[in-house]
Protein backbone atom coordinates (compact mmCIF):
# COMPACT_ATOMS: atom_id res chain seq x y z
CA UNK A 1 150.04 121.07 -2.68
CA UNK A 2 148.84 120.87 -6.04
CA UNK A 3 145.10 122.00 -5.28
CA UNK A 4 146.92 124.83 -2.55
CA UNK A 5 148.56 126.16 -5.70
CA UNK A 6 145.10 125.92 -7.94
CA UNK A 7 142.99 127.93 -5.15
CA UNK A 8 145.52 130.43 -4.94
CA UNK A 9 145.97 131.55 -8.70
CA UNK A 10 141.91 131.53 -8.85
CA UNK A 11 142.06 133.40 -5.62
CA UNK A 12 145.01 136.17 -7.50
CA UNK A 13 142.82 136.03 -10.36
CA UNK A 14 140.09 137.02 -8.69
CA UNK A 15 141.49 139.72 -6.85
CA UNK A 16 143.16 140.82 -10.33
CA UNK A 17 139.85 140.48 -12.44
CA UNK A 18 137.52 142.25 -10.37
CA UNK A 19 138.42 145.93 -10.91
CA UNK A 20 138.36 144.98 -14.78
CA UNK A 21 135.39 143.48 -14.68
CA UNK A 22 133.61 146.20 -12.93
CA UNK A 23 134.87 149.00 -15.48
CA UNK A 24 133.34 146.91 -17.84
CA UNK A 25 130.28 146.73 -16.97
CA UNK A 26 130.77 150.17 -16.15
CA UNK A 27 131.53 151.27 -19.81
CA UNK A 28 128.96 148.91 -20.90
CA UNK A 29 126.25 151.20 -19.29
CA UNK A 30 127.44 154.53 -21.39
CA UNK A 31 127.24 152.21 -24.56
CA UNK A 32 124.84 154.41 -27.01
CA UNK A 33 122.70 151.07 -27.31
CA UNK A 34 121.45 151.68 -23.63
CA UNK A 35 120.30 155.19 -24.75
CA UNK A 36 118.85 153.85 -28.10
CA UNK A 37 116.84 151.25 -26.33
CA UNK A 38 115.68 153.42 -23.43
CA UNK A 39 114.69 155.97 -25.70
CA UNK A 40 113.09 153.62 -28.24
CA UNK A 41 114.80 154.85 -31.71
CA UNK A 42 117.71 155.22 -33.85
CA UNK A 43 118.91 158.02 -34.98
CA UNK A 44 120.55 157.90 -38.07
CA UNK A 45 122.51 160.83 -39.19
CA UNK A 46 122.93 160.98 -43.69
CA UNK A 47 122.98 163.87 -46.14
CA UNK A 48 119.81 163.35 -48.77
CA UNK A 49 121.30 163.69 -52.15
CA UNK A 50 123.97 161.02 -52.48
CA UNK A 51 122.65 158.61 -55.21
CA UNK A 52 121.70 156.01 -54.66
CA UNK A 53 122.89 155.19 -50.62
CA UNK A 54 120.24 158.22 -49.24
CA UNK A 55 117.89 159.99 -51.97
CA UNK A 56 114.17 162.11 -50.88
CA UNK A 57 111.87 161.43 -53.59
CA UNK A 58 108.59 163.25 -54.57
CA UNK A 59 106.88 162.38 -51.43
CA UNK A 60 109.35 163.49 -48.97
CA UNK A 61 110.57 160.48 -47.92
CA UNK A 62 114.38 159.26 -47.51
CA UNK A 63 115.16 156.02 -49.58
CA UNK A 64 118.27 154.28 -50.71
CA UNK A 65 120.78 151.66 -50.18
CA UNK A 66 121.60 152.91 -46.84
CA UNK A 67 117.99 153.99 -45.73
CA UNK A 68 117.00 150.74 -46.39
CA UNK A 69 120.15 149.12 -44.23
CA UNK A 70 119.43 151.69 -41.31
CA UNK A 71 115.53 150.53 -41.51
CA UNK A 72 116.63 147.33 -41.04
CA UNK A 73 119.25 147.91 -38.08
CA UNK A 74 116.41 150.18 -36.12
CA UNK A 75 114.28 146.64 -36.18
CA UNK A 76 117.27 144.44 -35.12
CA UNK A 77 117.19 146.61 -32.06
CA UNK A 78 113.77 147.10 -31.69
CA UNK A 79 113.46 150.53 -31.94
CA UNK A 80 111.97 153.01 -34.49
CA UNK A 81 114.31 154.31 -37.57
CA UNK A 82 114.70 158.20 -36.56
CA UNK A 83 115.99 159.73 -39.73
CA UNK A 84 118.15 162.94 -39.17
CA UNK A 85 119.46 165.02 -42.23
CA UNK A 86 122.67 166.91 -41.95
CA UNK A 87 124.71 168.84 -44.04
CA UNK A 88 127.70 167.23 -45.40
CA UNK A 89 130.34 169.82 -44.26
CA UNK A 90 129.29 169.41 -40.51
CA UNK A 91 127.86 165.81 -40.13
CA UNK A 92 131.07 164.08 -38.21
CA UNK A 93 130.47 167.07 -35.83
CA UNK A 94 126.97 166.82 -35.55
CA UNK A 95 127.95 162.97 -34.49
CA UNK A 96 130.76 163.44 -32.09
CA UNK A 97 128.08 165.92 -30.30
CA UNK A 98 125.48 163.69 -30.55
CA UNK A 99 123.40 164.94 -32.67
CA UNK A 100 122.71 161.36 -33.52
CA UNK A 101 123.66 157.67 -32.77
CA UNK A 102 125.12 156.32 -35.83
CA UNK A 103 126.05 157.80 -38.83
CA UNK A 104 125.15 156.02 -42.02
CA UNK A 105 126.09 158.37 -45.39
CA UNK A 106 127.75 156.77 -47.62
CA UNK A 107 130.84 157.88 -45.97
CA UNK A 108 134.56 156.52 -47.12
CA UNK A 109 136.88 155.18 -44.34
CA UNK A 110 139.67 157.43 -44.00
CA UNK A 111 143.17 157.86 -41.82
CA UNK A 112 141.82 160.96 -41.06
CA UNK A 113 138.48 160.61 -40.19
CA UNK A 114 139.54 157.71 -38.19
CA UNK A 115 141.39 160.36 -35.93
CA UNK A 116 138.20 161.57 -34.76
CA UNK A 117 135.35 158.39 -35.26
CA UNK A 118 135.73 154.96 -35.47
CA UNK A 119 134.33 152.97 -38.54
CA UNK A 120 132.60 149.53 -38.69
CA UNK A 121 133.50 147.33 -40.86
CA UNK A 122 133.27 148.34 -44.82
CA UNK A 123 129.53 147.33 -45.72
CA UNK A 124 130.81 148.14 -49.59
CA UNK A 125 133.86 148.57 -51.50
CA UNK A 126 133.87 151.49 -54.30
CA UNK A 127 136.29 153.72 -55.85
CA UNK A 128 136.26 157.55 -57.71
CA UNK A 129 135.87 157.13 -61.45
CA UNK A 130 135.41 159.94 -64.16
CA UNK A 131 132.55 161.21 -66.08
CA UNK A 132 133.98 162.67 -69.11
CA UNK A 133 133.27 165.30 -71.30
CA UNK A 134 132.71 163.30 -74.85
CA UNK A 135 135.22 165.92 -77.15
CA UNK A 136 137.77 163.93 -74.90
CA UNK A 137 136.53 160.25 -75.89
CA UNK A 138 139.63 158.50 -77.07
CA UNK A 139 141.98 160.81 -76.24
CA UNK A 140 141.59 161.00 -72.09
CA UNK A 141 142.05 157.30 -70.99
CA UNK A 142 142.98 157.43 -67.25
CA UNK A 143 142.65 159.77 -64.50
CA UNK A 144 146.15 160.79 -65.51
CA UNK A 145 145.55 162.09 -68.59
CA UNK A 146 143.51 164.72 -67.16
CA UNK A 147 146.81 166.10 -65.01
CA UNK A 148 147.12 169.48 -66.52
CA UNK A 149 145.90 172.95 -65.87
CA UNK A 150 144.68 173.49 -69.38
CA UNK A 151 141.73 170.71 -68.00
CA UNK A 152 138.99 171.64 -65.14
CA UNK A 153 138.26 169.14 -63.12
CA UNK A 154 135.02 169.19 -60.31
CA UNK A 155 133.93 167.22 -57.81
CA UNK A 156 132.23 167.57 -54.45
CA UNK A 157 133.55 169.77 -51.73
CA UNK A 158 134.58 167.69 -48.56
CA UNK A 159 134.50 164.20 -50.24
CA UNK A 160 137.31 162.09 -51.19
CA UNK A 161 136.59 163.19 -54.95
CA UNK A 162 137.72 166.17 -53.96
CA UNK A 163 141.27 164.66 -52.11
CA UNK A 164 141.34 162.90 -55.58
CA UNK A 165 141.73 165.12 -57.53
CA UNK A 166 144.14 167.37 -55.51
CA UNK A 167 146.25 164.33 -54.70
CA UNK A 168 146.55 162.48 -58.12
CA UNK A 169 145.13 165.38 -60.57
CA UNK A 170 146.95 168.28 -58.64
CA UNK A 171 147.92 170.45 -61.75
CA UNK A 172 144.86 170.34 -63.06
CA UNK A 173 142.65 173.66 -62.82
CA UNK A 174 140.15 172.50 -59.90
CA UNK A 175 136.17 173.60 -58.97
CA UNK A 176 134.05 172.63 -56.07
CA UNK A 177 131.00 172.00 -55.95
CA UNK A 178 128.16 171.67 -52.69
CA UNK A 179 126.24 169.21 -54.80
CA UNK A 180 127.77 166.16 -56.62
CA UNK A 181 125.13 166.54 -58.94
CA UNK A 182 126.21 170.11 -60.18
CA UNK A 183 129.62 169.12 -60.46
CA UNK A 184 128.50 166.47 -63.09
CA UNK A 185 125.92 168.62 -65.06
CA UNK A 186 128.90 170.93 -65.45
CA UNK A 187 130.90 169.02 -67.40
CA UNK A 188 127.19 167.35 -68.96
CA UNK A 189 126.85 171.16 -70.53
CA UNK A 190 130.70 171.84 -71.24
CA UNK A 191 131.52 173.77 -68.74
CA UNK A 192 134.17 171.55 -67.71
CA UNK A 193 136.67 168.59 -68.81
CA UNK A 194 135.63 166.08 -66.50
CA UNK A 195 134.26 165.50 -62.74
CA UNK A 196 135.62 162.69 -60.39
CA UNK A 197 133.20 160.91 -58.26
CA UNK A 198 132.08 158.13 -56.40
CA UNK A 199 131.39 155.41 -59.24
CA UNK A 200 127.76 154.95 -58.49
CA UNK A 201 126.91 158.31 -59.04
CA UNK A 202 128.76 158.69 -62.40
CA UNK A 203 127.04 155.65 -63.83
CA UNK A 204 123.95 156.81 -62.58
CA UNK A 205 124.50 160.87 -63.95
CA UNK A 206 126.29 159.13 -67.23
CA UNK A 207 122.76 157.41 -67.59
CA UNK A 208 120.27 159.69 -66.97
CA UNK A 209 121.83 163.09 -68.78
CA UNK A 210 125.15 162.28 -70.27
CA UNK A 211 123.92 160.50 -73.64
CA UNK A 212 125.34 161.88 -76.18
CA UNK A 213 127.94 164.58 -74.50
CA UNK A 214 129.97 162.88 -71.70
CA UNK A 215 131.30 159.39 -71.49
CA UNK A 216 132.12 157.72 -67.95
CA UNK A 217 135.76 156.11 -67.22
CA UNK A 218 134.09 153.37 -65.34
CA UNK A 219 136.95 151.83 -63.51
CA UNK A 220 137.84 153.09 -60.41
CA UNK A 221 141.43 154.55 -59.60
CA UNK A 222 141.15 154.74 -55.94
CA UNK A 223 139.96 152.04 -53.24
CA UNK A 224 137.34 153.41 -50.96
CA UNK A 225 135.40 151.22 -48.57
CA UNK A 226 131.86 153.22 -47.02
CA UNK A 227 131.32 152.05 -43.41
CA UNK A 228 129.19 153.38 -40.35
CA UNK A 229 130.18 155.61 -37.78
CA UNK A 230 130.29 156.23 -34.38
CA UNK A 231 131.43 157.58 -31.73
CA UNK A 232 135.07 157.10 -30.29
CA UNK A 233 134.87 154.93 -26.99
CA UNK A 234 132.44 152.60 -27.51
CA UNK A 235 133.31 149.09 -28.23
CA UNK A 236 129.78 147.52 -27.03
CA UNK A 237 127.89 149.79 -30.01
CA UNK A 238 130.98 149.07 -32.24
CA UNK A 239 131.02 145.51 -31.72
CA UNK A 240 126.49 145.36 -32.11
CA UNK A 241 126.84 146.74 -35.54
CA UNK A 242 129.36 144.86 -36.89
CA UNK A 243 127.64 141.75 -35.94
CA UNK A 244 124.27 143.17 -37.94
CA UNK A 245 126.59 143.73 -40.82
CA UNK A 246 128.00 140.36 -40.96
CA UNK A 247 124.09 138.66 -40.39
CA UNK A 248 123.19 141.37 -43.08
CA UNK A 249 125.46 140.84 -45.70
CA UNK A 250 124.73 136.74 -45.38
CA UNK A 251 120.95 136.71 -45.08
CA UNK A 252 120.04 137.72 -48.29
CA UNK A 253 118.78 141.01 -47.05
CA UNK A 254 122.06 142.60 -48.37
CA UNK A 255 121.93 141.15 -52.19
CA UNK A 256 118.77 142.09 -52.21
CA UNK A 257 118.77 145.46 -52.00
CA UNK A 258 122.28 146.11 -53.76
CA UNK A 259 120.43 144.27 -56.92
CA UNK A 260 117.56 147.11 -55.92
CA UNK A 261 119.76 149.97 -55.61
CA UNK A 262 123.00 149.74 -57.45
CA UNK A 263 122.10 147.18 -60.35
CA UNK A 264 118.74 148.56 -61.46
CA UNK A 265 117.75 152.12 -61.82
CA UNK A 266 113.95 151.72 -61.13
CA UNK A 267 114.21 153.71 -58.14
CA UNK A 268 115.07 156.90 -60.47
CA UNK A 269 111.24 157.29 -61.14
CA UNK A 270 110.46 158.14 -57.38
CA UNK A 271 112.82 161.00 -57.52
CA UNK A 272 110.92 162.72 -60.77
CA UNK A 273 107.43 164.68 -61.02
């Protein structure tokens, strides 16, 4: 009786299992890895500018912390790195309409980008911190202080500086910018109180221009892990890059370059005539 019983649950499994295992391996086929490998590259979509994840220096190349991650994904799947620059404003639509296969910017994981992509797994943790014009030093200690429309504030348009500001600084007097770069240089030549960015990029523009006429507020005041992106629907792709993250991050390959990009700024001389 017992073995009756046994052959007839395998049997109901069976039955059961089948359909699910067929739209499986039905999904599995519209995975963007079988397009990647039958086409023989990755494209990666980034915006060039965001120090120091994606940079072009003097030669016309892309480098960075991410360039140098996607590199390394494109030979995990043994296919050639296929670098695509997109505009900030329009690069999670340029992914959803496949523009290209994974996006790889720097980006922040939010609620409501979520809505639309799904994220990998963060492969860092930053935050928004505050370069600061220096006629403020000692007197503007937190992103709090700055809470007043008598102070201008700038920051990046699109970019969780920008949600910073307008959810935590929101009566201060606030300007945009296309570039994160100009919003920095225009507090750098007084044009404004203070710009809130990603905290790479203000220890990098405190560095290189700031001596002497901004400081930088170096702890961050928001939590913002960068991941990849992808598509909605596509747990095979989702699933591929989260186990490259996790070989990655534990190979060395990962400490390596964040000691090459984010601890050392060597790299800056590439980006200068």
């Amino acid at each position: 009786m017992k073995k009756v019983l046994i052959s007839l649950f395998a049997l109901a499994f069976l039955f059961v299992s089948a359909p699910v295992f067929a739209d499986n391996i039905e999904l599995a086929k519209t995975s963007t890895i079988e397009a990647i490998v039958k086409s023989g590259k990755l494209r990666v979509g980034f915006e060039s500018g965001y120090l120091p994840f994606e940079m072009t220096n003097t030669k016309g190349k892309y480098i960075g912390f991410d360039v140098d991650m996607a590199k390394a994904l494109a030979k995990a799947m043994g296919v050639k790195y296929t670098p695509v620059n997109t505009a900030w404003d329009g690069i999670i639509p340029a992914l959803i309409t496949d523009k290209f296969d994974v996006l790889i910017s720097g980006m922040t994981v939010t609620q409501e980008r979520n809505l639309g992509i799904n994220f990998t797994d963060p492969y860092i943790v930053i935050g928004q911190a505050i370069l600061l014009n220096k006629k403020h030093e000692g007197k503007i200690l937190s992103y709090k202080d700055l809470n007043d429309p008598k102070f201008t504030v700038t920051s990046k348009l699109g970019t969780t500086g920008e949600q910073a500001v307008k959810r935590m600084i929101p009566k201060a007097n606030y300007k945009s910018f296309e570039v994160e770069a100009e919003a920095c240089m225009e507090v750098i030549m007084g044009n404004a109180d203070a710009a809130v960015y990603d905290l790479p990029m203000i220890e990098i523009m405190q560095a290189q221009h700031g001596a002497g006429k901004t400081i930088s507020l170096n702890t961050p005041f928001t939590f913002e892990p960068l991941a990849m992106a992808v598509r909605k629907g596509d747990p095979d792709f989702l699933n591929f890059l989260n186990n490259f993250l996790r070989q990655y991050k534990n190979d060395g390959r990962y400490d390596k370059a964040y000691d090459k990009w984010i601890r050392s700024d060597e790299w800056m001389k590439d980006l200068q005539n």
